[in-house]
Structures are given as structure tokens and as C-alpha cells.
N, C-alpha and C. Protein backbone atom coordinates (compact mmCIF):
# COMPACT_ATOMS: atom_id res chain seq x y z
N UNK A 1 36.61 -150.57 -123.52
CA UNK A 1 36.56 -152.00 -123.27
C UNK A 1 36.93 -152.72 -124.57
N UNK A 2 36.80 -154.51 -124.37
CA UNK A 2 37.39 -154.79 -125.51
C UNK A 2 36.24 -155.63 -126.50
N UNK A 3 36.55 -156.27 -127.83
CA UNK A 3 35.99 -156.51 -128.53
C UNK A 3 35.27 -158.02 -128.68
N UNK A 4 34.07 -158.78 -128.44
CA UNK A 4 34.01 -159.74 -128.61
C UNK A 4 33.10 -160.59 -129.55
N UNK A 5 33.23 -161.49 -130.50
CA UNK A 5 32.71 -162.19 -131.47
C UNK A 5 32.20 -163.40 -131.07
N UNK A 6 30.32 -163.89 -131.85
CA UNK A 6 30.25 -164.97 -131.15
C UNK A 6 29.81 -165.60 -132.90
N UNK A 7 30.59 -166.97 -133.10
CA UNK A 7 30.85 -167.95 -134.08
C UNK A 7 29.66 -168.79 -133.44
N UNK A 8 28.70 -169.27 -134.84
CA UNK A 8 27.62 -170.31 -134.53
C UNK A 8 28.19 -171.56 -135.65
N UNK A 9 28.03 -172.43 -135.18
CA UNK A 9 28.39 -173.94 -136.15
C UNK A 9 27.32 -174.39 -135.86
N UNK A 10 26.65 -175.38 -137.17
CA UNK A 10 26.31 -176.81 -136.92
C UNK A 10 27.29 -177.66 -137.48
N UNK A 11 27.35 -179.21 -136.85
CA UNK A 11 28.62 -179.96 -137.04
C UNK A 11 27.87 -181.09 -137.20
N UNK A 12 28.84 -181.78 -138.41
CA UNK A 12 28.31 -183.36 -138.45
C UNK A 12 28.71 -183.89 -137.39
N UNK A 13 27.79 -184.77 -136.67
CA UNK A 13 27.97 -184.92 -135.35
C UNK A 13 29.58 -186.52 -135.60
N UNK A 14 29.22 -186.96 -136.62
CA UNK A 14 31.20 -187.79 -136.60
C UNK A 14 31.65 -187.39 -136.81
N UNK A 15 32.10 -186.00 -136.93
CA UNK A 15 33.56 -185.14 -137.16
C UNK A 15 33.39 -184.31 -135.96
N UNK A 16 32.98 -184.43 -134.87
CA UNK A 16 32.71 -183.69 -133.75
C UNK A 16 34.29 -183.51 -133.52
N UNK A 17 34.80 -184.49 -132.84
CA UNK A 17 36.04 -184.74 -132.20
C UNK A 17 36.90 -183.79 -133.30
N UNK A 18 37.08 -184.01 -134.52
CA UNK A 18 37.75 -183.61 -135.76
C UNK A 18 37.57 -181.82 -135.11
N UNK A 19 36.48 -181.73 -135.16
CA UNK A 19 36.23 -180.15 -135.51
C UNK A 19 36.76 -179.44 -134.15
N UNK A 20 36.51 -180.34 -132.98
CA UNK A 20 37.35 -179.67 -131.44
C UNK A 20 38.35 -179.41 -131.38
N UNK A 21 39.15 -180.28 -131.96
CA UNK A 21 40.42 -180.75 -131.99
C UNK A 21 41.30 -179.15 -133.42
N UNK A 22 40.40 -178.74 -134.35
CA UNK A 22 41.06 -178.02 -135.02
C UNK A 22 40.74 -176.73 -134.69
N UNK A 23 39.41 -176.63 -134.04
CA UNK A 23 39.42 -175.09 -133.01
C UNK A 23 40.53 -174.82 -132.00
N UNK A 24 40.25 -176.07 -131.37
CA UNK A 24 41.70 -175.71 -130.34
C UNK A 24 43.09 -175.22 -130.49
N UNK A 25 43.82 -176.42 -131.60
CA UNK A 25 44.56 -175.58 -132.79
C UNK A 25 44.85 -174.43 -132.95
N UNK A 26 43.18 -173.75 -133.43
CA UNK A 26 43.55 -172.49 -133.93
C UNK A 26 43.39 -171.31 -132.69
N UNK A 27 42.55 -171.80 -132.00
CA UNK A 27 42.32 -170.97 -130.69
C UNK A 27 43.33 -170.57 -129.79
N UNK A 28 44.73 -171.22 -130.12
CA UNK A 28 45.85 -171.14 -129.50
C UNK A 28 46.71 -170.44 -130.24
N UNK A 29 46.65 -170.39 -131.59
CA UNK A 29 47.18 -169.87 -132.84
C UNK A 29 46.90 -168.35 -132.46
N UNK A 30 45.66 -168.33 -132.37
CA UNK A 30 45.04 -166.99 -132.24
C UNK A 30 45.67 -165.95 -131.12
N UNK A 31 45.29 -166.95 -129.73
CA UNK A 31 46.17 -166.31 -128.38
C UNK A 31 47.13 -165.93 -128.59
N UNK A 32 48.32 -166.75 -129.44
CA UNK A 32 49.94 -166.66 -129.08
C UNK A 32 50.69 -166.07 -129.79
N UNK A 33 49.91 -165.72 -131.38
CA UNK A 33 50.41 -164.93 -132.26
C UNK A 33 49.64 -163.83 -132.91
N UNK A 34 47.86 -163.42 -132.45
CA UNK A 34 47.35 -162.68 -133.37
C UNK A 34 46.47 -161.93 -132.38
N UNK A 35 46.88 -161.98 -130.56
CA UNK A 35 46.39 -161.19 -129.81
C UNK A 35 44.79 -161.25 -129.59
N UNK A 36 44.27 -162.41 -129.69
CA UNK A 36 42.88 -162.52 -128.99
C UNK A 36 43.62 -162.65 -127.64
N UNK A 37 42.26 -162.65 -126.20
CA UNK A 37 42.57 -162.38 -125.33
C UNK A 37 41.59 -163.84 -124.62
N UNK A 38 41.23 -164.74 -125.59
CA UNK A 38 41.05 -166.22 -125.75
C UNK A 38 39.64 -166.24 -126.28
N UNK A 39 39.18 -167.57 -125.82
CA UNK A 39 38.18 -167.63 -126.60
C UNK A 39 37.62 -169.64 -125.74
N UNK A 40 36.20 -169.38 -125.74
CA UNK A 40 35.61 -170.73 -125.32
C UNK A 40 34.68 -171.12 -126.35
N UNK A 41 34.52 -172.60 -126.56
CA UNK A 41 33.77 -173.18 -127.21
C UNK A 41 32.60 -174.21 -126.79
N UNK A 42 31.42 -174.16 -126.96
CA UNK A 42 30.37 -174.31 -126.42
C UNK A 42 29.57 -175.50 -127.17
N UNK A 43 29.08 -176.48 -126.35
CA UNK A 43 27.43 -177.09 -127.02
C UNK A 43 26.39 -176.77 -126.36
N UNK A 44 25.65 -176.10 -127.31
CA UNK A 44 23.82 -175.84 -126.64
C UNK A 44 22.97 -177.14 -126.89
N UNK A 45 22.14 -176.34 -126.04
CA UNK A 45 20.98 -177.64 -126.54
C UNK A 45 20.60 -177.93 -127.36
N UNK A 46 20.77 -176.64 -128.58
CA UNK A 46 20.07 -176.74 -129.68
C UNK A 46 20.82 -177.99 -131.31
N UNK A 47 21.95 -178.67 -130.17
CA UNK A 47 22.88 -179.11 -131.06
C UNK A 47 23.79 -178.40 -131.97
N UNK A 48 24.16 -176.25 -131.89
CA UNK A 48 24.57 -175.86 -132.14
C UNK A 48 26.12 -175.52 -131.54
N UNK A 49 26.78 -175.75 -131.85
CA UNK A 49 28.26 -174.78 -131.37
C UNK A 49 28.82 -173.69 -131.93
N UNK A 50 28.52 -173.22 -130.12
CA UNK A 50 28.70 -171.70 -130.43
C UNK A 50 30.91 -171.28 -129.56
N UNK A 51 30.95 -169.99 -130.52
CA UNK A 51 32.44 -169.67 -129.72
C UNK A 51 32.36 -168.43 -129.33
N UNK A 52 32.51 -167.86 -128.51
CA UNK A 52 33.06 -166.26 -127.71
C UNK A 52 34.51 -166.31 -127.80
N UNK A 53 34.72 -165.53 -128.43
CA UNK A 53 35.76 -164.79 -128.39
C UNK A 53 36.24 -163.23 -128.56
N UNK A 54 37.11 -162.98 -127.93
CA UNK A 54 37.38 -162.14 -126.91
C UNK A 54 38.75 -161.40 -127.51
N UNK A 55 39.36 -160.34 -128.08
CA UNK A 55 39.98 -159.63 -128.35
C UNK A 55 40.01 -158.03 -128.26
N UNK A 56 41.29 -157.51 -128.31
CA UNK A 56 41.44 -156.27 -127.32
C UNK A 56 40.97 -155.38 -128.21
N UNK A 57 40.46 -155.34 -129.27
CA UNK A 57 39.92 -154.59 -130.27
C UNK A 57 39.47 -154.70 -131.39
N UNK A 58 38.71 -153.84 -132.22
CA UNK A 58 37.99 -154.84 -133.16
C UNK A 58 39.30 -154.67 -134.57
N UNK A 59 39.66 -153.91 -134.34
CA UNK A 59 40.88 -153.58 -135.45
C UNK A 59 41.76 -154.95 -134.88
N UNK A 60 42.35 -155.09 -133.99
CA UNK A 60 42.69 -156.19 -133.70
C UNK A 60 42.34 -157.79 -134.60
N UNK A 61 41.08 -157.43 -134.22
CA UNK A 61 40.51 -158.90 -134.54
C UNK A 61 40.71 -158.71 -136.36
N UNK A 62 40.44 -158.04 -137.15
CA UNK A 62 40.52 -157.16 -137.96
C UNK A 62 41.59 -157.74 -138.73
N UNK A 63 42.45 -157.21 -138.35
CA UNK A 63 44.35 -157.21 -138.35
C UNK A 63 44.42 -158.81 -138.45
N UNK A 64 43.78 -159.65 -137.34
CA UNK A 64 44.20 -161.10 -137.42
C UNK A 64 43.63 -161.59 -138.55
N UNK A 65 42.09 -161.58 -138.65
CA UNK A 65 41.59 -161.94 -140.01
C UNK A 65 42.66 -161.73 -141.46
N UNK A 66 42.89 -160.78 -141.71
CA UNK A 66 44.55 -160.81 -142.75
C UNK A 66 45.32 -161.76 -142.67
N UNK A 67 45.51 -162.54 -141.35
CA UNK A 67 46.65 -162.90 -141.24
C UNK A 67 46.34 -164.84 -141.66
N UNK A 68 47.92 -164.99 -142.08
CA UNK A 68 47.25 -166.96 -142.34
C UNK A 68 46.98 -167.63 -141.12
N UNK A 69 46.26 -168.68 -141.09
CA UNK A 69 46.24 -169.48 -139.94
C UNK A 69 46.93 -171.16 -140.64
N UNK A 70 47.01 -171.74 -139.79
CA UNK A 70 47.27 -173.27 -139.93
C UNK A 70 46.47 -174.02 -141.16
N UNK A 71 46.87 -174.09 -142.59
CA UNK A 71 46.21 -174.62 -143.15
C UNK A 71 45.78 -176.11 -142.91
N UNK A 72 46.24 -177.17 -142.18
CA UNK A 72 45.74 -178.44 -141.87
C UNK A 72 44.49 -178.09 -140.56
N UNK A 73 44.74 -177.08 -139.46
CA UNK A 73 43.81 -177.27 -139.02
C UNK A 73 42.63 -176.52 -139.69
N UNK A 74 42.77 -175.45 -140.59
CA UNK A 74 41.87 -174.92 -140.66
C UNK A 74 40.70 -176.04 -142.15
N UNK A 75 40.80 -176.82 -142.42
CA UNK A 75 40.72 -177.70 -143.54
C UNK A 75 39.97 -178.30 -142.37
N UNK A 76 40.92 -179.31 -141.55
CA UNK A 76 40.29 -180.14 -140.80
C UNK A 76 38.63 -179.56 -140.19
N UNK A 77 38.55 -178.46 -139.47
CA UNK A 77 37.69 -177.54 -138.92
C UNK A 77 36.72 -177.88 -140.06
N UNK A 78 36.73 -177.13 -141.51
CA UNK A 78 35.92 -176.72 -142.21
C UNK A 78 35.13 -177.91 -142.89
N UNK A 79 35.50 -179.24 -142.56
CA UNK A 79 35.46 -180.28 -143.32
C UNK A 79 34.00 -181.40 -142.18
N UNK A 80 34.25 -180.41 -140.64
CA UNK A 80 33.29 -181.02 -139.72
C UNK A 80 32.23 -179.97 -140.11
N UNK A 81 32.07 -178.88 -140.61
CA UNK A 81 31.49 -178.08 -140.49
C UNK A 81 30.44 -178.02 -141.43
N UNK A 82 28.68 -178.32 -141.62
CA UNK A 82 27.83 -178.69 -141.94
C UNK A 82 26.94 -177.02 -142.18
N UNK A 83 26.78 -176.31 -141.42
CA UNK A 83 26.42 -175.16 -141.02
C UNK A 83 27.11 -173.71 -140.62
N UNK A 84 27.51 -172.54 -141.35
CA UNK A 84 28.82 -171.59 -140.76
C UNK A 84 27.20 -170.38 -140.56
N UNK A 85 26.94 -169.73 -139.49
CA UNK A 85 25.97 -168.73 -139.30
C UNK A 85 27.16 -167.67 -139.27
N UNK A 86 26.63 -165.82 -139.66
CA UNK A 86 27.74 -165.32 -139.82
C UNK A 86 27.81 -164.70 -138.03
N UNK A 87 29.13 -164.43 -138.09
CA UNK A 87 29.44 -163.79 -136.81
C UNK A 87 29.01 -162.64 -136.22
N UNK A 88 29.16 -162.69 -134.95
CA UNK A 88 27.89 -161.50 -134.18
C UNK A 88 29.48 -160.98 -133.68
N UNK A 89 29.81 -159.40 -134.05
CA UNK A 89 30.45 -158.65 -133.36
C UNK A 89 29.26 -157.75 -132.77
N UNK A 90 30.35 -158.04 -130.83
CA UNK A 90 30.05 -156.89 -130.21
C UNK A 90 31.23 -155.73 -129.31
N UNK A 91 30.67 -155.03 -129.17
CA UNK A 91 32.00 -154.13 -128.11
C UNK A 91 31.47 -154.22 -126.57
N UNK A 92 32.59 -154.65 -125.97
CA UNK A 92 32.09 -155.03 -124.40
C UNK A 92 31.91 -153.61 -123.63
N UNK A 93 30.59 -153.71 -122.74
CA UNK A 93 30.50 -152.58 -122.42
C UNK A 93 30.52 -152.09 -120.57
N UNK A 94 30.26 -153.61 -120.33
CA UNK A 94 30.23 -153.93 -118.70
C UNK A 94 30.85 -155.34 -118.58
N UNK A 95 32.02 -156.15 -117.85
CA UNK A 95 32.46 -157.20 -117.90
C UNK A 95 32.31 -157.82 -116.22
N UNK A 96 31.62 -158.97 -116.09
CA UNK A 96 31.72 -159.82 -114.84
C UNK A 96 32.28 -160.95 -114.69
N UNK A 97 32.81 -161.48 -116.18
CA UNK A 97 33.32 -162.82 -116.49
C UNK A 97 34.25 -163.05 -115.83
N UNK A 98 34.57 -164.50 -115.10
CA UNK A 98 35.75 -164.43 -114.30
C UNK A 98 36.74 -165.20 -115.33
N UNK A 99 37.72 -165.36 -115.17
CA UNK A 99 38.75 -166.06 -115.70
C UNK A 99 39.53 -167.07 -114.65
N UNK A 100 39.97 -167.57 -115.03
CA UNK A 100 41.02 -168.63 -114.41
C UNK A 100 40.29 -169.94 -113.21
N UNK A 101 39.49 -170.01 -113.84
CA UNK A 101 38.47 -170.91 -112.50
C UNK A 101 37.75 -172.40 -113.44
């Protein structure tokens, strides 16, 4: 099965828009050139945002980390970003998630 990472933020809540806007960016960056298999971005209750993402391997994900991303969005991103918790890799072991809905 494949590999998935979950990203925790806290965000100054006026750079909200700022910080959506440069995930998305890169979340597409990611899909179209560095083989994630996507990725969603979340608000909890806890006023935290969290991301799942989803790639076909952890070498994969691995491999992308090396690679550059968009320096304006990634600036923009880091600049809403108040709180970085470190990332939870896991390896998928049973999948029910639907897609396309």
C-alpha cells in the first residue's frame, strides 16, 4: 500500500486566506510534478490545520522533499504560519477512502 503524512499548523488567523491559497499552490505542485497521489487540508475544532497527504511511497515522498518547490508560495505559506508540529508518517495498511465525491 501507499504512504501517507499528516502536517499540523497553527495559523495566524489574518493570514488564513494567505496560507490556503499557498498550500493549494503547492499541493498542485506536488500532484503534477513530484507524484503525491493528493492531499486535503483541514480545520479542526481545535483551531488547528491539519493536511493528509497521500503518496505512492515513502521514498517517493522522500525523493520530493529534495526537490525545490515554488519559492513565492512557499514564503507566502510560512509567513501565515504561527505553529509547524512535526509530521506523522504512516504506511497505509487498509484503505476505505473514497475519492472523487
Amino acid at each position: 500500500m501507499s504512504h501517507a503524512v499528516i502536517y499540523r499548523y497553527r495559523i495566524n488567523p489574518d493570514k488564513a486566506a494567505d496560507f490556503i491559497s499557498a498550500w493549494s499552490r503547492l499541493a498542485e505542485v506536488n500532484r503534477e510534478y513530484y507524484g503525491t497521489l493528493g492531499a486535503r487540508l483541514h480545520l479542526a475544532d481545535d483551531g488547528m490545520y491539519y493536511v493528509y497527504s497521500r503518496w505512492p511511497s515513502r521514498q517517493a515522498f522522500d525523493a520530493a522533499e529534495e526537490r525545490p518547490a515554488p519559492t513565492a508560495a512557499r514564503a507566502l505559506m510560512a509567513s501565515a504560519i504561527v505553529e509547524r508540529l512535526p509530521p506523522i508518517h504512516m504506511d497505509i495498511k487498509a484503505d476505505f477512502l473514497e475519492t472523487g465525491r
